[in-house]
C-alpha atoms as a PDB file:
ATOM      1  CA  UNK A   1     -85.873  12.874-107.264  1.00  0.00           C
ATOM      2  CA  UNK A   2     -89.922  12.243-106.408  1.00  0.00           C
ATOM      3  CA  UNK A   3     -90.716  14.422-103.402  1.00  0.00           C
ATOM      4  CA  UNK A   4     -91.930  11.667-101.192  1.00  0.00           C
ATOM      5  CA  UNK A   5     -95.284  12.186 -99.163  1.00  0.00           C
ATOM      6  CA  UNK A   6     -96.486  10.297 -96.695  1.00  0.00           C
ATOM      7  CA  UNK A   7    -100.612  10.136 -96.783  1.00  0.00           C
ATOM      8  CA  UNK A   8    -102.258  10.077 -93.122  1.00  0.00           C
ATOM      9  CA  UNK A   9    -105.973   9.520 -94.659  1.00  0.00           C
ATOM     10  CA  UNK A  10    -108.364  10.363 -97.358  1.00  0.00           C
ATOM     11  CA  UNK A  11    -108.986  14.166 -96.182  1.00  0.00           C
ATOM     12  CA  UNK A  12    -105.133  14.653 -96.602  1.00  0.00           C
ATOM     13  CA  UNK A  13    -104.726  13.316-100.091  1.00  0.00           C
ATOM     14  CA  UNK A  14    -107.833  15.861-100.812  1.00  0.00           C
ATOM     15  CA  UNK A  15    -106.191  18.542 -98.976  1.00  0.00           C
ATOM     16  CA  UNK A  16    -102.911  17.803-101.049  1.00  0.00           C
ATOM     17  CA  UNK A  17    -104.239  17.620-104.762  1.00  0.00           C
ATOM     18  CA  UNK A  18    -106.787  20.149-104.317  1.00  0.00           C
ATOM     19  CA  UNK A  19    -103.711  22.506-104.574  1.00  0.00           C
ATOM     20  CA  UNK A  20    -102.264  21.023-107.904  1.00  0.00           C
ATOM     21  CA  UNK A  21    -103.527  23.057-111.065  1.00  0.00           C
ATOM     22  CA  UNK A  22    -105.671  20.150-112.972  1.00  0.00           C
ATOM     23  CA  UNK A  23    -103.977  21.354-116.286  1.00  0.00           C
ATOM     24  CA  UNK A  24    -100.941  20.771-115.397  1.00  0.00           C
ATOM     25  CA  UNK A  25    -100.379  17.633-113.905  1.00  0.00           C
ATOM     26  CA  UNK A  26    -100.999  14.090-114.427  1.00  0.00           C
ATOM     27  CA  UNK A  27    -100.935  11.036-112.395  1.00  0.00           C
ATOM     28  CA  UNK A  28    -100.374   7.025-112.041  1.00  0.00           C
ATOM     29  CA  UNK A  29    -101.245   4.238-109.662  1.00  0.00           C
ATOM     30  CA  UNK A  30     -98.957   1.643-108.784  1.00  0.00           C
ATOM     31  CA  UNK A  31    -100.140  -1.123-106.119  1.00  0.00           C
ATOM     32  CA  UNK A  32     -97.033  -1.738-104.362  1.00  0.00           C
ATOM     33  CA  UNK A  33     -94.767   1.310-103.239  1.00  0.00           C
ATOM     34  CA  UNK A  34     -90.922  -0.577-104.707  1.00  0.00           C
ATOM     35  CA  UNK A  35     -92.189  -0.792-107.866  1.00  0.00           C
ATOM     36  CA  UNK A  36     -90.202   1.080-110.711  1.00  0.00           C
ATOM     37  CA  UNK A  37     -92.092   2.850-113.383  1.00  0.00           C
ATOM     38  CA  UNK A  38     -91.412   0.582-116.322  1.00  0.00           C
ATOM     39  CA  UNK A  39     -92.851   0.329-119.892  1.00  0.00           C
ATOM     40  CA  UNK A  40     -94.332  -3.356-120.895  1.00  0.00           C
ATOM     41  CA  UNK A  41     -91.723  -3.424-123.551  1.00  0.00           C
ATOM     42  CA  UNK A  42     -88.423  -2.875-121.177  1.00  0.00           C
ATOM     43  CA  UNK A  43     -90.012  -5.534-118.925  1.00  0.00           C
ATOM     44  CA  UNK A  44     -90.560  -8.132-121.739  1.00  0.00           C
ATOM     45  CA  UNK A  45     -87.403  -7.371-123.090  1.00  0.00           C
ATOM     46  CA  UNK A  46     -85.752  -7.585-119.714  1.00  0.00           C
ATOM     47  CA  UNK A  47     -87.230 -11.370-118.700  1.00  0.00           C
ATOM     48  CA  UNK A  48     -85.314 -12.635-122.119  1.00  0.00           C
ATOM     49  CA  UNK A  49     -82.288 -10.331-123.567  1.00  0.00           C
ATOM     50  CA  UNK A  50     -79.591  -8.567-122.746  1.00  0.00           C
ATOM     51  CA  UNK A  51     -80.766  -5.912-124.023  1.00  0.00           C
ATOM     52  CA  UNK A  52     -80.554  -1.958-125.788  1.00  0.00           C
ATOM     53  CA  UNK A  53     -82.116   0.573-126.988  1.00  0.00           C
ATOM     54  CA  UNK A  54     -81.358  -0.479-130.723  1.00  0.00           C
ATOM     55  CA  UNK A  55     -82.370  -4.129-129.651  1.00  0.00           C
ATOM     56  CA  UNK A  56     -85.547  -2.623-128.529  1.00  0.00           C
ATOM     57  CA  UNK A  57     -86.107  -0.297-131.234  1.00  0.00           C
ATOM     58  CA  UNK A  58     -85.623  -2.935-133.907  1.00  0.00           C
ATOM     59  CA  UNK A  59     -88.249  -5.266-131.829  1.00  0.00           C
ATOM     60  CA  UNK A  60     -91.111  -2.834-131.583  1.00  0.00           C
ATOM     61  CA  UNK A  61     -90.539  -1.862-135.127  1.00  0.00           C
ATOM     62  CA  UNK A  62     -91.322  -5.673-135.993  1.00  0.00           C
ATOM     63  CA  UNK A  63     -94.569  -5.862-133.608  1.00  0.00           C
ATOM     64  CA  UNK A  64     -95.826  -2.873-134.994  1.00  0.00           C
ATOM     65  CA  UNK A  65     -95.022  -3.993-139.138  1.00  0.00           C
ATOM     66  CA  UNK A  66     -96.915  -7.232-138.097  1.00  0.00           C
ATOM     67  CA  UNK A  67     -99.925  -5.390-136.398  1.00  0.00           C
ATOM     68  CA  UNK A  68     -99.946  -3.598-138.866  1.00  0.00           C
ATOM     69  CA  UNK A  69     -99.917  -6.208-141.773  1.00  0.00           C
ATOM     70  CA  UNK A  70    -102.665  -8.096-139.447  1.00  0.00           C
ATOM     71  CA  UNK A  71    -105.272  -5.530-137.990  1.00  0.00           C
ATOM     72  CA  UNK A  72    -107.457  -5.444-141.274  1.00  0.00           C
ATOM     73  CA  UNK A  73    -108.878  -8.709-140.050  1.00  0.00           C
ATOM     74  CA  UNK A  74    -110.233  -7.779-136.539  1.00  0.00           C
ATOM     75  CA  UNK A  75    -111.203  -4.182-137.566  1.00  0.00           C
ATOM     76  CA  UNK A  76    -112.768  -2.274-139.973  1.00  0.00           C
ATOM     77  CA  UNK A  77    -110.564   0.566-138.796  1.00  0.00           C
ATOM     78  CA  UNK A  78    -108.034   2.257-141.141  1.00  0.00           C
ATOM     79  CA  UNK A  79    -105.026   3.336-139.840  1.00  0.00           C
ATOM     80  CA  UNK A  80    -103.979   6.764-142.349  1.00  0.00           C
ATOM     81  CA  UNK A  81    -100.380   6.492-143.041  1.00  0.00           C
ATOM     82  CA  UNK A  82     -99.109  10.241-144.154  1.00  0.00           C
ATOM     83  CA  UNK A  83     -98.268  10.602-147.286  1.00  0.00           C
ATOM     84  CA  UNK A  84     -96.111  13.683-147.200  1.00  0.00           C
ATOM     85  CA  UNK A  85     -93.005  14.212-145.165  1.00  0.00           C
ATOM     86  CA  UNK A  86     -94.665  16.145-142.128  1.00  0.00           C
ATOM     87  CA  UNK A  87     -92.821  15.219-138.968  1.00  0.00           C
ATOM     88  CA  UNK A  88     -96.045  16.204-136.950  1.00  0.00           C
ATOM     89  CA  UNK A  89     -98.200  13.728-139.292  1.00  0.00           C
ATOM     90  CA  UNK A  90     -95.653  10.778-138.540  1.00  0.00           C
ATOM     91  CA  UNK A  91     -94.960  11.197-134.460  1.00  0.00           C
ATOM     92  CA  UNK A  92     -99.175  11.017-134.318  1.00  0.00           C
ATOM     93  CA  UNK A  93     -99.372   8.175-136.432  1.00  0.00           C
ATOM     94  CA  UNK A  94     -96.667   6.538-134.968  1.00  0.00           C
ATOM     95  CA  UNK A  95     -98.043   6.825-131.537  1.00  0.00           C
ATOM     96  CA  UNK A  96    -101.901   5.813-132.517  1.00  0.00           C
ATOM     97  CA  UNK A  97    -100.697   2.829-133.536  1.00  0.00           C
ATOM     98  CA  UNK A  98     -98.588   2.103-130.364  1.00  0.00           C
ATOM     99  CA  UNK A  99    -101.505   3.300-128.023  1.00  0.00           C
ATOM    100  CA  UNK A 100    -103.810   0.814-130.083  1.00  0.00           C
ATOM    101  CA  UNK A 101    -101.531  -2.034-129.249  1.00  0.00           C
ATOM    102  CA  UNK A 102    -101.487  -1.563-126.224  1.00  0.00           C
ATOM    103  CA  UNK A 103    -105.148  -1.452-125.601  1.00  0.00           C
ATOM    104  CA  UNK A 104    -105.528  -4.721-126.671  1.00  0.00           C
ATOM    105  CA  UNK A 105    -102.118  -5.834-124.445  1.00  0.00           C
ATOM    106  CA  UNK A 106     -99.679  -5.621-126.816  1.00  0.00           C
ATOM    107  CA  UNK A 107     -96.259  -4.937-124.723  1.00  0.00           C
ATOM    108  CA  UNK A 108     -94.990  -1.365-126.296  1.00  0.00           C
ATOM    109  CA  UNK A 109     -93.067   1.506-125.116  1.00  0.00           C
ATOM    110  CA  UNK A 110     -95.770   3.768-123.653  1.00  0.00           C
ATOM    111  CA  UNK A 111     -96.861   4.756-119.792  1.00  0.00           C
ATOM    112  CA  UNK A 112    -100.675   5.013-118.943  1.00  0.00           C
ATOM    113  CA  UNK A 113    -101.297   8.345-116.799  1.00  0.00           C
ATOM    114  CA  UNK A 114    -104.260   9.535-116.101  1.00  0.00           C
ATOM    115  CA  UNK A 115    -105.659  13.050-115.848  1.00  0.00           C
ATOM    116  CA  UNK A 116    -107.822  12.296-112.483  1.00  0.00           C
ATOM    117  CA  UNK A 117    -106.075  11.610-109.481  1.00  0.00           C
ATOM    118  CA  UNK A 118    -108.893   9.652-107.910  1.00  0.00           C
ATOM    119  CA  UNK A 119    -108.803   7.134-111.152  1.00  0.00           C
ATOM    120  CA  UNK A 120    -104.904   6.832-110.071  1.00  0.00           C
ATOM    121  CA  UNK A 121    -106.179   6.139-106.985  1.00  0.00           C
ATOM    122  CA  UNK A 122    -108.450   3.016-108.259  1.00  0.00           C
ATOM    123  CA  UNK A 123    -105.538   1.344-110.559  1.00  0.00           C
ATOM    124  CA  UNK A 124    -103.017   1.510-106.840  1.00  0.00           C
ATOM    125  CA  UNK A 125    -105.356  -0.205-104.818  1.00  0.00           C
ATOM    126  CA  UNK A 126    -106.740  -2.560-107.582  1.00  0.00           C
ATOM    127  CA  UNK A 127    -104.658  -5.568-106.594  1.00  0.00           C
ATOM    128  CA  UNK A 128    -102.860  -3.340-103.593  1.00  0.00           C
ATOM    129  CA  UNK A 129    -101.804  -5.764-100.683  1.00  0.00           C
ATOM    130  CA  UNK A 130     -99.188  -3.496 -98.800  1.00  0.00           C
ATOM    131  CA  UNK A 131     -98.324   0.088 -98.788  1.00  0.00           C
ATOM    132  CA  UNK A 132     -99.448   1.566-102.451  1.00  0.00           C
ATOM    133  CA  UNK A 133     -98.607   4.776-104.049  1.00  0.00           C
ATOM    134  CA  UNK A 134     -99.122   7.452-106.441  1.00  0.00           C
ATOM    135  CA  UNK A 135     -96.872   9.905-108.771  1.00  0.00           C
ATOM    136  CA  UNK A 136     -97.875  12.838-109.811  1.00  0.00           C
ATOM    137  CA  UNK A 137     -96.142  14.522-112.744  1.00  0.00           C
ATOM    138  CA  UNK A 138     -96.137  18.338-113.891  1.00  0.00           C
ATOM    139  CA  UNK A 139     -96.195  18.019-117.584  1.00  0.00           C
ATOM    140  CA  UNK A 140     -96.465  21.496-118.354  1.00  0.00           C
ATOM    141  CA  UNK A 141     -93.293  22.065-116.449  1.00  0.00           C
ATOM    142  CA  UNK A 142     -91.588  18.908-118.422  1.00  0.00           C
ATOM    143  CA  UNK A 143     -92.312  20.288-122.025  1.00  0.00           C
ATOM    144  CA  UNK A 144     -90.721  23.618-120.814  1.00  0.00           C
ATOM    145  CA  UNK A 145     -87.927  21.878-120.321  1.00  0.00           C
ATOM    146  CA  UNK A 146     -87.900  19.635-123.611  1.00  0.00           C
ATOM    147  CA  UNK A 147     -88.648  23.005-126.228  1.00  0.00           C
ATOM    148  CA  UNK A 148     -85.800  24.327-123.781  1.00  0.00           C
ATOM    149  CA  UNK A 149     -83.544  21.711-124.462  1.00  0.00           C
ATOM    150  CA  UNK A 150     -84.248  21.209-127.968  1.00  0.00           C
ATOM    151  CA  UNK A 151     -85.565  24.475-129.402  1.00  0.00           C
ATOM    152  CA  UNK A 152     -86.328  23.706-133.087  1.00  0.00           C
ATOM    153  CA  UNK A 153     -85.313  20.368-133.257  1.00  0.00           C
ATOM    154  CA  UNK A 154     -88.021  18.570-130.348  1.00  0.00           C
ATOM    155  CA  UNK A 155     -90.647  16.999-132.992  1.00  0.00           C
ATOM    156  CA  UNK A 156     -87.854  15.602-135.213  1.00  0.00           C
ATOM    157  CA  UNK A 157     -85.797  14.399-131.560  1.00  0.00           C
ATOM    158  CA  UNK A 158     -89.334  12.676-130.917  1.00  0.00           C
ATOM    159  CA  UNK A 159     -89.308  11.159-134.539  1.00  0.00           C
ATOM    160  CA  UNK A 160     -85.882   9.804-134.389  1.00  0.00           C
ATOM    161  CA  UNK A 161     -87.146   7.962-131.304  1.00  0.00           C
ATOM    162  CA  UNK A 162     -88.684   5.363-133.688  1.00  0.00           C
ATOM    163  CA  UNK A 163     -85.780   4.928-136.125  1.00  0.00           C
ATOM    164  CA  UNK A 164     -83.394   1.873-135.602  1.00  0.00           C
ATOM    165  CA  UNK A 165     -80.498   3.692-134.406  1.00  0.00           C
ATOM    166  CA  UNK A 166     -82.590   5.489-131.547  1.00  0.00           C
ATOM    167  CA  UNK A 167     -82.996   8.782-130.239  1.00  0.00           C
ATOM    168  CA  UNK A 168     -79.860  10.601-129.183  1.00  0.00           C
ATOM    169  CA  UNK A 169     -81.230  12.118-126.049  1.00  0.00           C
ATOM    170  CA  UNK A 170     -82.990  10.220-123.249  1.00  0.00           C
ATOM    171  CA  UNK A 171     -86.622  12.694-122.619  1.00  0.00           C
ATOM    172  CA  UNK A 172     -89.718  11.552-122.314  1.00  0.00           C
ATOM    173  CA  UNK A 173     -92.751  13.615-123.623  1.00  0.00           C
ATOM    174  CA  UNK A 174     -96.665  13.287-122.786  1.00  0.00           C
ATOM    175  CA  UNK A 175     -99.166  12.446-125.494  1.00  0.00           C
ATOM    176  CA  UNK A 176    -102.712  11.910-125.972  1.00  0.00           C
ATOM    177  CA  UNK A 177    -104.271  10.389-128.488  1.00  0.00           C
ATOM    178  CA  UNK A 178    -106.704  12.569-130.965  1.00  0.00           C
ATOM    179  CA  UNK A 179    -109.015   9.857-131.623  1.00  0.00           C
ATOM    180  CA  UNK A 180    -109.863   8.045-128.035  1.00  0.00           C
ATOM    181  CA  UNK A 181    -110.938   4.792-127.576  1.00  0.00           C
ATOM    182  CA  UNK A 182    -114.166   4.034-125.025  1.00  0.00           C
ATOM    183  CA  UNK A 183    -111.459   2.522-122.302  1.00  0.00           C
ATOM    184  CA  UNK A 184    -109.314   5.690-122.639  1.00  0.00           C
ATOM    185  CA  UNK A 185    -112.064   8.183-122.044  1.00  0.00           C
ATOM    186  CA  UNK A 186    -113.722   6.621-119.032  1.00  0.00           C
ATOM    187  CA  UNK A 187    -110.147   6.656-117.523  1.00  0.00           C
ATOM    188  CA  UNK A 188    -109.166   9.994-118.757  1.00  0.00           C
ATOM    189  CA  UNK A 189    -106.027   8.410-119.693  1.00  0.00           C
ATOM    190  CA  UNK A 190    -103.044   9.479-121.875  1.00  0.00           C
ATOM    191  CA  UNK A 191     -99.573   8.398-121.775  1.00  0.00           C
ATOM    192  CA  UNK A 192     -95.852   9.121-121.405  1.00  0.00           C
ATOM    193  CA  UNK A 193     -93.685   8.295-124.163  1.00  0.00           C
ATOM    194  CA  UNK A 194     -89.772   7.572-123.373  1.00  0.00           C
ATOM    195  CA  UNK A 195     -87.627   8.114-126.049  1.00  0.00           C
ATOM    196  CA  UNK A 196     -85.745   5.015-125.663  1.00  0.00           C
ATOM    197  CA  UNK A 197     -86.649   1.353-124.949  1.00  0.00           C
ATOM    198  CA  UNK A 198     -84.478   0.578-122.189  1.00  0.00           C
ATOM    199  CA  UNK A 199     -84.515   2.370-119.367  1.00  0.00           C
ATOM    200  CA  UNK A 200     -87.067   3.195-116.530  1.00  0.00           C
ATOM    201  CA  UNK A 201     -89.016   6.541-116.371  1.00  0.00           C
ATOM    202  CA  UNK A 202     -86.450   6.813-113.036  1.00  0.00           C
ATOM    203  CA  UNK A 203     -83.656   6.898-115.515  1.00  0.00           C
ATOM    204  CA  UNK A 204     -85.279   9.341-117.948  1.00  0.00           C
ATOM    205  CA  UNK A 205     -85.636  11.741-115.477  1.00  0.00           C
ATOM    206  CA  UNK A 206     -82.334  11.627-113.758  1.00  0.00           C
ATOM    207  CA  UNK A 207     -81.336  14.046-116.834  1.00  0.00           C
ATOM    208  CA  UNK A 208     -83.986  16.620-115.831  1.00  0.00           C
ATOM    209  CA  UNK A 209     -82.424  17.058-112.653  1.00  0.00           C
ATOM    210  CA  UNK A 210     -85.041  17.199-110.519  1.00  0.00           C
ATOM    211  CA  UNK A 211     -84.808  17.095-106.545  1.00  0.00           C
ATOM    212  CA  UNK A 212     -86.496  16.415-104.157  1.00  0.00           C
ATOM    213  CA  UNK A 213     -89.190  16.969-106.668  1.00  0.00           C
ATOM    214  CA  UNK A 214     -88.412  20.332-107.739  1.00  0.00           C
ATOM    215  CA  UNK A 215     -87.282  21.378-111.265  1.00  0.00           C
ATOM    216  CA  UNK A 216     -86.859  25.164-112.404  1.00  0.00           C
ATOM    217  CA  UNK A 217     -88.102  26.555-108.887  1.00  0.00           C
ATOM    218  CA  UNK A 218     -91.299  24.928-109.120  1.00  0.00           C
ATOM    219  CA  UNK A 219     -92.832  21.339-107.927  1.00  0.00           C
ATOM    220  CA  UNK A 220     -92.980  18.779-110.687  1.00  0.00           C
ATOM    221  CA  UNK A 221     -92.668  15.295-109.184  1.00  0.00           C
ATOM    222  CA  UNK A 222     -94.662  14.350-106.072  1.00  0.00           C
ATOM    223  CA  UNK A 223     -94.781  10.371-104.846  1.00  0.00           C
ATOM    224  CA  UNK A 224     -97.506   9.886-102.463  1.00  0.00           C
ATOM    225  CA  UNK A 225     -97.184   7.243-100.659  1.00  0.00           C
ATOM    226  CA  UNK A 226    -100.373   5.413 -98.989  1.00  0.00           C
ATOM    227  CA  UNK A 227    -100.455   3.093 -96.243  1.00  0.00           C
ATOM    228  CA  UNK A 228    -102.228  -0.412 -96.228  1.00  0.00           C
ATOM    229  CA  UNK A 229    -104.119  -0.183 -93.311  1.00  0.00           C
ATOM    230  CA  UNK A 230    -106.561   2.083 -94.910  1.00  0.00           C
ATOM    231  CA  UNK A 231    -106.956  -0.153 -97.959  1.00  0.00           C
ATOM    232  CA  UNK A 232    -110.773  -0.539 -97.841  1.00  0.00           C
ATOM    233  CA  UNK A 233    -111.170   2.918 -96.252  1.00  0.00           C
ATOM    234  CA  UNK A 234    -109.822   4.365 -99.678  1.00  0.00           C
ATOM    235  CA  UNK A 235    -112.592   1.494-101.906  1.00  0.00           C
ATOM    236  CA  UNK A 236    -115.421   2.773 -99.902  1.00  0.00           C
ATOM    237  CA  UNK A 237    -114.587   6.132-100.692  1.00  0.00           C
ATOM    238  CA  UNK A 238    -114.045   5.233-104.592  1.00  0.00           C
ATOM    239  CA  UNK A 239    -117.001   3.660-104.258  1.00  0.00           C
ATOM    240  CA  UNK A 240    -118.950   6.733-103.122  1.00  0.00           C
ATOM    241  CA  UNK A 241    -117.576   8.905-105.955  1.00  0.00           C
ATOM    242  CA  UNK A 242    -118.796   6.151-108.378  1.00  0.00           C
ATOM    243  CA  UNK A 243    -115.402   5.366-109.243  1.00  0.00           C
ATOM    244  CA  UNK A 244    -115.245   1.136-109.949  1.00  0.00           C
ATOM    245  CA  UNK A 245    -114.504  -1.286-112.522  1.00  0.00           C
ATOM    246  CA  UNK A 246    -117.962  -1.082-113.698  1.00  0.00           C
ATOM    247  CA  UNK A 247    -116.871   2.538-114.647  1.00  0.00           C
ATOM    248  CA  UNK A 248    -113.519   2.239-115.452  1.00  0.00           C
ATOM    249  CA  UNK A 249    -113.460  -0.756-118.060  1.00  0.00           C
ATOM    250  CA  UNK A 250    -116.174  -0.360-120.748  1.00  0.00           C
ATOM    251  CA  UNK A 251    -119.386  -3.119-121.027  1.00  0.00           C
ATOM    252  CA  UNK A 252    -119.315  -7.017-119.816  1.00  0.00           C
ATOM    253  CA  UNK A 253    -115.826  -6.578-118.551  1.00  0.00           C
ATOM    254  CA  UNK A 254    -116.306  -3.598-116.308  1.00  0.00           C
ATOM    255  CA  UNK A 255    -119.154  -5.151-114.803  1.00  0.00           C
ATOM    256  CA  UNK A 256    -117.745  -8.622-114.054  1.00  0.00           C
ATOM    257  CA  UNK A 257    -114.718  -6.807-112.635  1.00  0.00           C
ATOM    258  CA  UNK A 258    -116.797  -4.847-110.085  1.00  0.00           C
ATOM    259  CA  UNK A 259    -118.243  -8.063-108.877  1.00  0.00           C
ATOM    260  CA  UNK A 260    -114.999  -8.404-106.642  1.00  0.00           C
ATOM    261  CA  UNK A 261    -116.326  -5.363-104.315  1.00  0.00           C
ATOM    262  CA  UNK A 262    -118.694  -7.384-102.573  1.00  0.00           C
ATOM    263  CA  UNK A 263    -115.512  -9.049-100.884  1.00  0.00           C
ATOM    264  CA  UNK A 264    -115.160  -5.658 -99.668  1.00  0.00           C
ATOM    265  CA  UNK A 265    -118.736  -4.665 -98.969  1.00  0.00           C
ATOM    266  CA  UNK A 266    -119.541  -8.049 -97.108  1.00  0.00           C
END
């Protein structure tokens, strides 16, 4: 499904995404190459259930009732709950909510991506011991597909998603929060949101039929795939485009994280 591409060194991956249209597509890190593309919730609910989509459903709605009933007392923040029947009003509520969860490392059903392909870059080789990689993802091409798919009904597919009985249809559909937190600017980070809880973004896909990275004549799913020899080749060049954790994470943390290069720099 990913068109798989081996990178030789730091002016090929340049070479390479200097040809993707920035608007277009998206991108994700992942330090070791075997790793599936899993939420936090299918992975929780994998190390203690046999579980489903319902199963999963029914859990998040539960996490998200108690954050919920519990936020008031670390925040001042307000989450607005709509008070008409706008579908719109709900998916974006719905999802603020989620994202804000997971923030502060709540497991919940939703990908990080990021906009910049060098930021990718940083979150594969931040903890990277052997071969690393990362996917690239054409979302304008993937919500073609979806309002193809689903014409009139897509917003209310997406709102079914968070119902008990599930959504119907396995998609997955990019979204980006209105209101940004500090973390998710500095990483120019949105997410991916599966419509079900128990299955891997490999699995969502499958029903786009992509190959060999192609979908409706035009590339959509590229996995580059990095080798580990050129681990702190790739850090020194982060480095030089001012890309750490000092300006990845915001305040204290970012800073103590970055502390770590000076293994690299010694």
């Amino acid at each position: 499904m990913w068109k798989e591409v081996r990178i030789d060194n730091w002016q090929h991956y340049n070479r390479i995404i200097s040809q993707l249209n920035p608007n277009d597509w998206i991108f994700r890190g992942q330090s070791w190459v075997e790793w599936k593309i899993q939420t936090s919730l299918h992975r929780e609910l994998l190390k203690f259930i046999e579980t489903n989509n319902e199963v999963g459903v029914e859990i998040e709605r539960k996490m998200r009732n108690e954050f919920l009933s519990s936020f008031h007392l670390y925040s001042s923040y307000l989450f607005k709950e709509p008070l008409d029947e706008d579908i719109d009003k709900w998916i974006e509520y719905r999802l603020e909510v989620l994202a804000t969860m997971q923030h502060y490392g709540s497991p919940t059903r939703l990908l990080d991506w990021t906009h910049s392909p060098y930021i990718a870059t940083f979150f594969a080789l931040d903890g990277a011991t052997g071969d690393f990689c990362i996917y690239a993802l054409n979302t304008r091409i993937l919500e073609k597909c979806n309002k193809e798919m689903f014409g009139s009904s897509y917003n209310h597919r997406k709102n079914l998603a968070f119902y008990r009985r599930g959504a119907k249809d396995d998609f997955v559909f990019p979204y980006e929060p209105r209101q940004k937190n500090e973390r998710l600017r500095k990483q120019q980070g949105l997410f991916l949101v599966p419509s079900v809880t128990d299955k891997s973004l490999d699995e969502l896909l499958e029903n786009y039929k992509i190959k060999d990275g192609m979908l409706q004549q035009e590339e959509v799913a590229f996995k580059y795939i990095f080798s580990k020899e050129h681990i702190l080749d790739y850090w020194i060049k982060l480095k030089q485009m001012n890309i750490t954790h000092e300006t990845i994470y915001p305040g204290f943390e970012g800073f103590c994280k970055s502390l770590k290069l000076n293994i690299i720099n010694n």
